[in-house]
PDB file of N, CA and C in Angstrom:
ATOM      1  N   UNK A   1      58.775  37.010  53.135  1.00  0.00           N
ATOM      2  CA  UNK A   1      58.542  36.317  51.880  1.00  0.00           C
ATOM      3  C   UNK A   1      59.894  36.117  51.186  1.00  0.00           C
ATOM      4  N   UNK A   2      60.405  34.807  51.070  1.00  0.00           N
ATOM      5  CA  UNK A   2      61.429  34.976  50.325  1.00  0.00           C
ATOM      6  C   UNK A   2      61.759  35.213  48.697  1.00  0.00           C
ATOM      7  N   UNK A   3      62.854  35.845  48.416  1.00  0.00           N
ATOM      8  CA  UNK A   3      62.996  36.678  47.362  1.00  0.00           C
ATOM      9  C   UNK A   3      62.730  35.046  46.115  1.00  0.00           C
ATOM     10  N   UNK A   4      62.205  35.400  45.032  1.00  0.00           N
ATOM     11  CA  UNK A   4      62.114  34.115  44.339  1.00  0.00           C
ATOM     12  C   UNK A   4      62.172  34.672  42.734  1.00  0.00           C
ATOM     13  N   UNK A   5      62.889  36.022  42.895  1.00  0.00           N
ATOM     14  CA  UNK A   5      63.681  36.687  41.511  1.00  0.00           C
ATOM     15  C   UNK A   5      64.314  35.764  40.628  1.00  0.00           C
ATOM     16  N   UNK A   6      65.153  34.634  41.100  1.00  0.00           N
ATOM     17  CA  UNK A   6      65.869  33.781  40.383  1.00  0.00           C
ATOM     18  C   UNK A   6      65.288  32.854  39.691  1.00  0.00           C
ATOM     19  N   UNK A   7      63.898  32.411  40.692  1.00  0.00           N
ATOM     20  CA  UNK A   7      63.150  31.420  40.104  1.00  0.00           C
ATOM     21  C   UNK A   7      62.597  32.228  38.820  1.00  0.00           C
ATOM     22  N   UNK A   8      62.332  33.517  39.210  1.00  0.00           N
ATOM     23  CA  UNK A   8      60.725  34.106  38.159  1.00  0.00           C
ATOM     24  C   UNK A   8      61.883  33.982  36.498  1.00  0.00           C
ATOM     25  N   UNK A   9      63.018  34.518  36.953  1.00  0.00           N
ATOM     26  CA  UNK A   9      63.642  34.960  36.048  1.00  0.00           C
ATOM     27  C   UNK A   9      64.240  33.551  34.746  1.00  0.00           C
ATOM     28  N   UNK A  10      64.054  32.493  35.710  1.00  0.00           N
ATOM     29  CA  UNK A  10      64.811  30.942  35.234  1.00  0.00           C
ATOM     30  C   UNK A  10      63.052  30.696  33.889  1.00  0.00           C
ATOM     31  N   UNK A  11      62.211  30.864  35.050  1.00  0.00           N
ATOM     32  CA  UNK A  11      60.814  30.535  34.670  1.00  0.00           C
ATOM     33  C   UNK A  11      60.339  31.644  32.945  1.00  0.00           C
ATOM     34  N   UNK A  12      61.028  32.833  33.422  1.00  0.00           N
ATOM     35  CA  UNK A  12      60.699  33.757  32.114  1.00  0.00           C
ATOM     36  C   UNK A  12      61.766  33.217  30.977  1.00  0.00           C
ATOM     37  N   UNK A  13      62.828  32.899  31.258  1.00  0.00           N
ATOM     38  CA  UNK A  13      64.212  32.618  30.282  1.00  0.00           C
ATOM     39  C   UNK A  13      63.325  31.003  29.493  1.00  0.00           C
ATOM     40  N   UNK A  14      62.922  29.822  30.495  1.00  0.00           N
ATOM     41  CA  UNK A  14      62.116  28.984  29.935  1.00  0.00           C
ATOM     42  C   UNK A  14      61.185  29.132  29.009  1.00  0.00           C
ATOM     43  N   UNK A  15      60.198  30.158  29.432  1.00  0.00           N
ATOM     44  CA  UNK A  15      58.985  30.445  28.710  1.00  0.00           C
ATOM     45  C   UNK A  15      59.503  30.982  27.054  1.00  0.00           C
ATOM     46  N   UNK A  16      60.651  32.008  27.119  1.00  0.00           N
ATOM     47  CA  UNK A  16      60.710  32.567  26.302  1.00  0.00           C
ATOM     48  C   UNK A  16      61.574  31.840  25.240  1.00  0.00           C
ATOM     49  N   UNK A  17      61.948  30.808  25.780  1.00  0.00           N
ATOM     50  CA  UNK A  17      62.957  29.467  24.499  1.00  0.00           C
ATOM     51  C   UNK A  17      61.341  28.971  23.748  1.00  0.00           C
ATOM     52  N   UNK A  18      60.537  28.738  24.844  1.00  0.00           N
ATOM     53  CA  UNK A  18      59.346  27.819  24.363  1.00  0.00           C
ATOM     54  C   UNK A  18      58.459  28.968  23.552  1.00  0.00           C
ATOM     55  N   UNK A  19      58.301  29.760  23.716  1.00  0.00           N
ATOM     56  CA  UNK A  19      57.651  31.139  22.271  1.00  0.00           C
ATOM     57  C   UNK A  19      58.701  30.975  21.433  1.00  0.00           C
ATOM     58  N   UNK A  20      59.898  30.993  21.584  1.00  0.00           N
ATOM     59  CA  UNK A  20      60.717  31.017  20.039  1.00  0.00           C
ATOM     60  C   UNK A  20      60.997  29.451  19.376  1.00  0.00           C
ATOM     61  N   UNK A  21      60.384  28.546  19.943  1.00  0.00           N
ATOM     62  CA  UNK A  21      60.125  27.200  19.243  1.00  0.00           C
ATOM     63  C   UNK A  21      58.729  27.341  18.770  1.00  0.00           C
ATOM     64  N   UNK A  22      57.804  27.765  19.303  1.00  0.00           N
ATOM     65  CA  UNK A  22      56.434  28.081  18.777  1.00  0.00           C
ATOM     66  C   UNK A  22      56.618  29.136  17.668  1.00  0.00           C
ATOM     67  N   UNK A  23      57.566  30.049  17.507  1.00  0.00           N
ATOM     68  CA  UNK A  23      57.433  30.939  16.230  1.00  0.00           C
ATOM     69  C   UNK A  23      58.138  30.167  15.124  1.00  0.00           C
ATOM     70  N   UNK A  24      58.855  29.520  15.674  1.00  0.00           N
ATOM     71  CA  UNK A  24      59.538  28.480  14.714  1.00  0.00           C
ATOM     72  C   UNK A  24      58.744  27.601  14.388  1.00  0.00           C
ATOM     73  N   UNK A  25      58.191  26.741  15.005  1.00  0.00           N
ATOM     74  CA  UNK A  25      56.782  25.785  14.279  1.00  0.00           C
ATOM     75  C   UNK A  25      55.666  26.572  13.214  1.00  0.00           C
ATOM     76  N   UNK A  26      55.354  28.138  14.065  1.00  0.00           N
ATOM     77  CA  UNK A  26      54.448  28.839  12.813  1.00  0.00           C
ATOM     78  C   UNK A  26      54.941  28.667  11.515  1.00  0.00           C
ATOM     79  N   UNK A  27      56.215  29.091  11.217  1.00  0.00           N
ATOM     80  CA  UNK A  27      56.737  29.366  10.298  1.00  0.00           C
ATOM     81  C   UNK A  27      56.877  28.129   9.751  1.00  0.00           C
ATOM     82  N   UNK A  28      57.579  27.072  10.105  1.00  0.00           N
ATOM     83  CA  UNK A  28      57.373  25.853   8.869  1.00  0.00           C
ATOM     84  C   UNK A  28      55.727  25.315   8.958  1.00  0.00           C
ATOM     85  N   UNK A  29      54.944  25.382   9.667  1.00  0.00           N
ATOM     86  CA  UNK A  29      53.377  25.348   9.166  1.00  0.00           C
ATOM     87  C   UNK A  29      52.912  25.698   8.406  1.00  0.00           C
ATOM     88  N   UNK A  30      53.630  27.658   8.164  1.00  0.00           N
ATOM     89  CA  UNK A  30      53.076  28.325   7.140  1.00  0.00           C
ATOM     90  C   UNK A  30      53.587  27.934   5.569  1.00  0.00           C
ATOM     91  N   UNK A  31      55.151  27.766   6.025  1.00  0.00           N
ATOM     92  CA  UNK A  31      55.645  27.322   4.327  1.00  0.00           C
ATOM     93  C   UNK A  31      55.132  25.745   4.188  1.00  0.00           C
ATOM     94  N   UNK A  32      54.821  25.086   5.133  1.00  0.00           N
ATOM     95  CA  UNK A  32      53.819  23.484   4.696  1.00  0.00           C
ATOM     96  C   UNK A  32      52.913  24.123   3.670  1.00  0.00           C
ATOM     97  N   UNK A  33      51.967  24.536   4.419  1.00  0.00           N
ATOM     98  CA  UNK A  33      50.491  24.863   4.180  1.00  0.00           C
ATOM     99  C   UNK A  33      50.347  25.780   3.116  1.00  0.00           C
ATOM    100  N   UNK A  34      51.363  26.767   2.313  1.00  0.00           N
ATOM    101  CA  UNK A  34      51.668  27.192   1.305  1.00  0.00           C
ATOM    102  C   UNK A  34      52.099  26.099   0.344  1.00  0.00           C
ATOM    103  N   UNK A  35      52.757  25.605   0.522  1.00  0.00           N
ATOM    104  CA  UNK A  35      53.466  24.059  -0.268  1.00  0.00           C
ATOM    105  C   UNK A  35      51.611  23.367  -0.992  1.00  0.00           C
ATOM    106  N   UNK A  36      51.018  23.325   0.035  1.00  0.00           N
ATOM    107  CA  UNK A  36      49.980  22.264   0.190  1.00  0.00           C
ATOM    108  C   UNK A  36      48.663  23.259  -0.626  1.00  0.00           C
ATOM    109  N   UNK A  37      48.900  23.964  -0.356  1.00  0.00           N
ATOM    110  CA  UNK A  37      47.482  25.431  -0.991  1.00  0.00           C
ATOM    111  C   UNK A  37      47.928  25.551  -2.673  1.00  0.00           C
ATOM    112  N   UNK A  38      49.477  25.396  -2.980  1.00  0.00           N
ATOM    113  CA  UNK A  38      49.643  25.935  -4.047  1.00  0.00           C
ATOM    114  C   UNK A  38      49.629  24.483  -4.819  1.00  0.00           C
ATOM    115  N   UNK A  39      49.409  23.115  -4.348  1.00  0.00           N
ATOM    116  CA  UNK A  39      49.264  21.886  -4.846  1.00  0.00           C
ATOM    117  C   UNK A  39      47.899  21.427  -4.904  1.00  0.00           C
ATOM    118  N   UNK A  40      47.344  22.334  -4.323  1.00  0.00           N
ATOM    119  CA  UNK A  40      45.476  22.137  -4.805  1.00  0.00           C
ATOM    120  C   UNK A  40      44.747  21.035  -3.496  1.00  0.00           C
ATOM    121  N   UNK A  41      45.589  21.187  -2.660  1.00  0.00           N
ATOM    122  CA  UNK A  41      44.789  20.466  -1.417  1.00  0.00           C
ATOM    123  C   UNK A  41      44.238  21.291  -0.208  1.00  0.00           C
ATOM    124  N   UNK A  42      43.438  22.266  -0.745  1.00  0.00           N
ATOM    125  CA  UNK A  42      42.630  23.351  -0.074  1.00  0.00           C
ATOM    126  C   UNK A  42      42.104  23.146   1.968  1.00  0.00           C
ATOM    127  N   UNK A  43      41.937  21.637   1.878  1.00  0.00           N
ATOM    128  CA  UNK A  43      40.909  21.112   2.835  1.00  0.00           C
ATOM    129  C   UNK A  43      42.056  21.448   4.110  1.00  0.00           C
ATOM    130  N   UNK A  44      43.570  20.294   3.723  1.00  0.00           N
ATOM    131  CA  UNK A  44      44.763  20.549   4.663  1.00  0.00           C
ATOM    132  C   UNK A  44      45.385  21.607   4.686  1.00  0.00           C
ATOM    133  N   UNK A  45      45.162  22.400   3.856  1.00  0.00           N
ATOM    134  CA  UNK A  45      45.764  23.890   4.111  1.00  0.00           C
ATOM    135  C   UNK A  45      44.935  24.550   4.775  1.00  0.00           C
ATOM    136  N   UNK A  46      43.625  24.372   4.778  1.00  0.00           N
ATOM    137  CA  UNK A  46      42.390  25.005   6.222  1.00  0.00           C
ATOM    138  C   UNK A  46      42.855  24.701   7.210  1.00  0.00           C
ATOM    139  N   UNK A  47      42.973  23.861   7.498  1.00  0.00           N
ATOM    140  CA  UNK A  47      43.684  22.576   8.826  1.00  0.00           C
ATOM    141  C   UNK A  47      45.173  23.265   9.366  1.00  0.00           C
ATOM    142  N   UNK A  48      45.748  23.545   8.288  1.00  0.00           N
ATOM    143  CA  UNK A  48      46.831  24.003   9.120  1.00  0.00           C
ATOM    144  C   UNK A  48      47.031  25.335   9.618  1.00  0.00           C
ATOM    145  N   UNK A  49      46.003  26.205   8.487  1.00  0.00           N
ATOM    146  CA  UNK A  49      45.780  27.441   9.160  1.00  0.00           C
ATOM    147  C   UNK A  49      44.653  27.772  10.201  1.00  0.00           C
ATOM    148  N   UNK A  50      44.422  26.955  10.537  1.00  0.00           N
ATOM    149  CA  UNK A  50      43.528  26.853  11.959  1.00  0.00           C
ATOM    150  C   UNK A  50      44.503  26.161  13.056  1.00  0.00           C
ATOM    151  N   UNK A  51      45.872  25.815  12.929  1.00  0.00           N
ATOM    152  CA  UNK A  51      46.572  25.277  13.842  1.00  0.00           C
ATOM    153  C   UNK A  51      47.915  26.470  14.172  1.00  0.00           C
ATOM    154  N   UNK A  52      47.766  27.153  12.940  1.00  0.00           N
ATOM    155  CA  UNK A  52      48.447  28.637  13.177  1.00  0.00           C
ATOM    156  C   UNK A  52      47.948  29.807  13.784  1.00  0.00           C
ATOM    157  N   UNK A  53      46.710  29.544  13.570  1.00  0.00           N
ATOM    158  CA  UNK A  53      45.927  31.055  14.310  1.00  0.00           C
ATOM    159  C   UNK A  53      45.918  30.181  16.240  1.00  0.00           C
ATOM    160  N   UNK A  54      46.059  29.309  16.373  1.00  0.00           N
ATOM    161  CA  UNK A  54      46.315  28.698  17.470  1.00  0.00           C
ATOM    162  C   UNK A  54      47.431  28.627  17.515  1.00  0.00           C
ATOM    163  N   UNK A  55      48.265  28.885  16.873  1.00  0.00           N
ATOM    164  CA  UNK A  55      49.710  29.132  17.457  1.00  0.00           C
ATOM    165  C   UNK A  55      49.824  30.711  18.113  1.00  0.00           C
ATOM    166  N   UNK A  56      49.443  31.361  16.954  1.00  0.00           N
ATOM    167  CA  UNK A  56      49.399  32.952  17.480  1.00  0.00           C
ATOM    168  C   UNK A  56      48.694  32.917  18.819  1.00  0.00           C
ATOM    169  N   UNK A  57      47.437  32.855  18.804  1.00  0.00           N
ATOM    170  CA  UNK A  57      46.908  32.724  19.874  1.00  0.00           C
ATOM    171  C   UNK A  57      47.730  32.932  21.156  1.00  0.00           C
ATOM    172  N   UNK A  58      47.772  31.773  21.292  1.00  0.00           N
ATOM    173  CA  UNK A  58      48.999  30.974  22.343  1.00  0.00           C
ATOM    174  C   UNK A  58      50.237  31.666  22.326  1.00  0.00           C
ATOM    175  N   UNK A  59      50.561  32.641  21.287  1.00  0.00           N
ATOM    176  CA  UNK A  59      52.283  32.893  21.234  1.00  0.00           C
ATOM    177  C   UNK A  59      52.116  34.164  21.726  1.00  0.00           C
ATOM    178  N   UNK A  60      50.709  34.951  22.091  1.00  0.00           N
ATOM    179  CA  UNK A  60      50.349  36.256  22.395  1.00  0.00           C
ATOM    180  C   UNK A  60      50.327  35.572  24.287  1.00  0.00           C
ATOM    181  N   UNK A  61      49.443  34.772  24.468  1.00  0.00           N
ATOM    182  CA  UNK A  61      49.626  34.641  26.009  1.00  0.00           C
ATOM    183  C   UNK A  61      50.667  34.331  26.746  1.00  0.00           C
ATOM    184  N   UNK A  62      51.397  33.556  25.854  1.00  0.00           N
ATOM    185  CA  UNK A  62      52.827  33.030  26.387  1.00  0.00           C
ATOM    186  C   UNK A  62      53.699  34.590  26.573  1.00  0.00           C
ATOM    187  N   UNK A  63      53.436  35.352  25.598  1.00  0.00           N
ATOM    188  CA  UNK A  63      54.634  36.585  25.853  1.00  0.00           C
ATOM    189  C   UNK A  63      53.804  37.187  26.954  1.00  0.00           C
ATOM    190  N   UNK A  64      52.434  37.343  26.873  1.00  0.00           N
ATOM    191  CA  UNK A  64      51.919  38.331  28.375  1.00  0.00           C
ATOM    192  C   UNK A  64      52.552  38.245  29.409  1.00  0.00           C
ATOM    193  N   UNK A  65      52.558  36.257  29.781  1.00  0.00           N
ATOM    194  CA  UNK A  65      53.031  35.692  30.854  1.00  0.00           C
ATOM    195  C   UNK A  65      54.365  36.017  31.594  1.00  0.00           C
ATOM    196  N   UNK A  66      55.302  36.197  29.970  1.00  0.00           N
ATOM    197  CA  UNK A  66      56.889  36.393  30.062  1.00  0.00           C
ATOM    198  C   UNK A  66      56.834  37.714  30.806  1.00  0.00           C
ATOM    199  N   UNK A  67      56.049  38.660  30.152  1.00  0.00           N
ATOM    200  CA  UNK A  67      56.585  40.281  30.533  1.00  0.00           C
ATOM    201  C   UNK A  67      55.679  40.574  32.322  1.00  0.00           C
ATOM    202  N   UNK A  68      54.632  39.477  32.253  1.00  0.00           N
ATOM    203  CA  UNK A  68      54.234  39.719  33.836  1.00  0.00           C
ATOM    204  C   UNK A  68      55.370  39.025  34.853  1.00  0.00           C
ATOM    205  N   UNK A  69      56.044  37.553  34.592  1.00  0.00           N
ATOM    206  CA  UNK A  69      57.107  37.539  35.214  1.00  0.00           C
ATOM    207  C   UNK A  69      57.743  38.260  35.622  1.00  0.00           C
ATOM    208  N   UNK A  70      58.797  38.519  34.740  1.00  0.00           N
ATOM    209  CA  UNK A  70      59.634  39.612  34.359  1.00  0.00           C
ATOM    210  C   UNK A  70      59.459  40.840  35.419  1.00  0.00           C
ATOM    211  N   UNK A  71      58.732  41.350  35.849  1.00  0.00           N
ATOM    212  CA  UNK A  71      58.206  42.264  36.051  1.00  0.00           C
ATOM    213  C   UNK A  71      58.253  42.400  37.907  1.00  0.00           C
ATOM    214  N   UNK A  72      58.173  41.213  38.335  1.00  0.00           N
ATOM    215  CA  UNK A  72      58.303  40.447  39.718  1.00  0.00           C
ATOM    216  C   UNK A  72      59.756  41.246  40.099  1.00  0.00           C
TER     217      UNK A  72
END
């Protein structure tokens, strides 16, 4: 079986730029959607915190993925 350490490791270094652009999107979602909650538009601030708990979501499987790489 050939060794494919370099790949796993290229593949974990990828993954883990793309979780720290996803924690970076949480975060200006959250100061949007604060902006937008404290201006009395309740409906789009639901909206965006339903696009954050789907960020988390997603930012929990993406790291599983990283540390099962990794791990190769």
């Amino acid at each position: 079986m050939p060794d494919n350490s370099e790949a796993n490791i290229a593949t974990a270094d990828a993954l883990t730029l793309l979780l720290h652009n996803q924690h970076a999107l949480a975060a200006a979602i959250e100061e949007v959607t604060k902006w937008i909650s404290e201006n009395g538009v309740e409906s789009v601030a639901a909206n965006a915190m339903g696009a954050m708990e789907t960020l988390d979501k997603n930012a929990q499987a993406i790291t599983d993925s990283i540390l099962q790489i990794r791990q190769f």
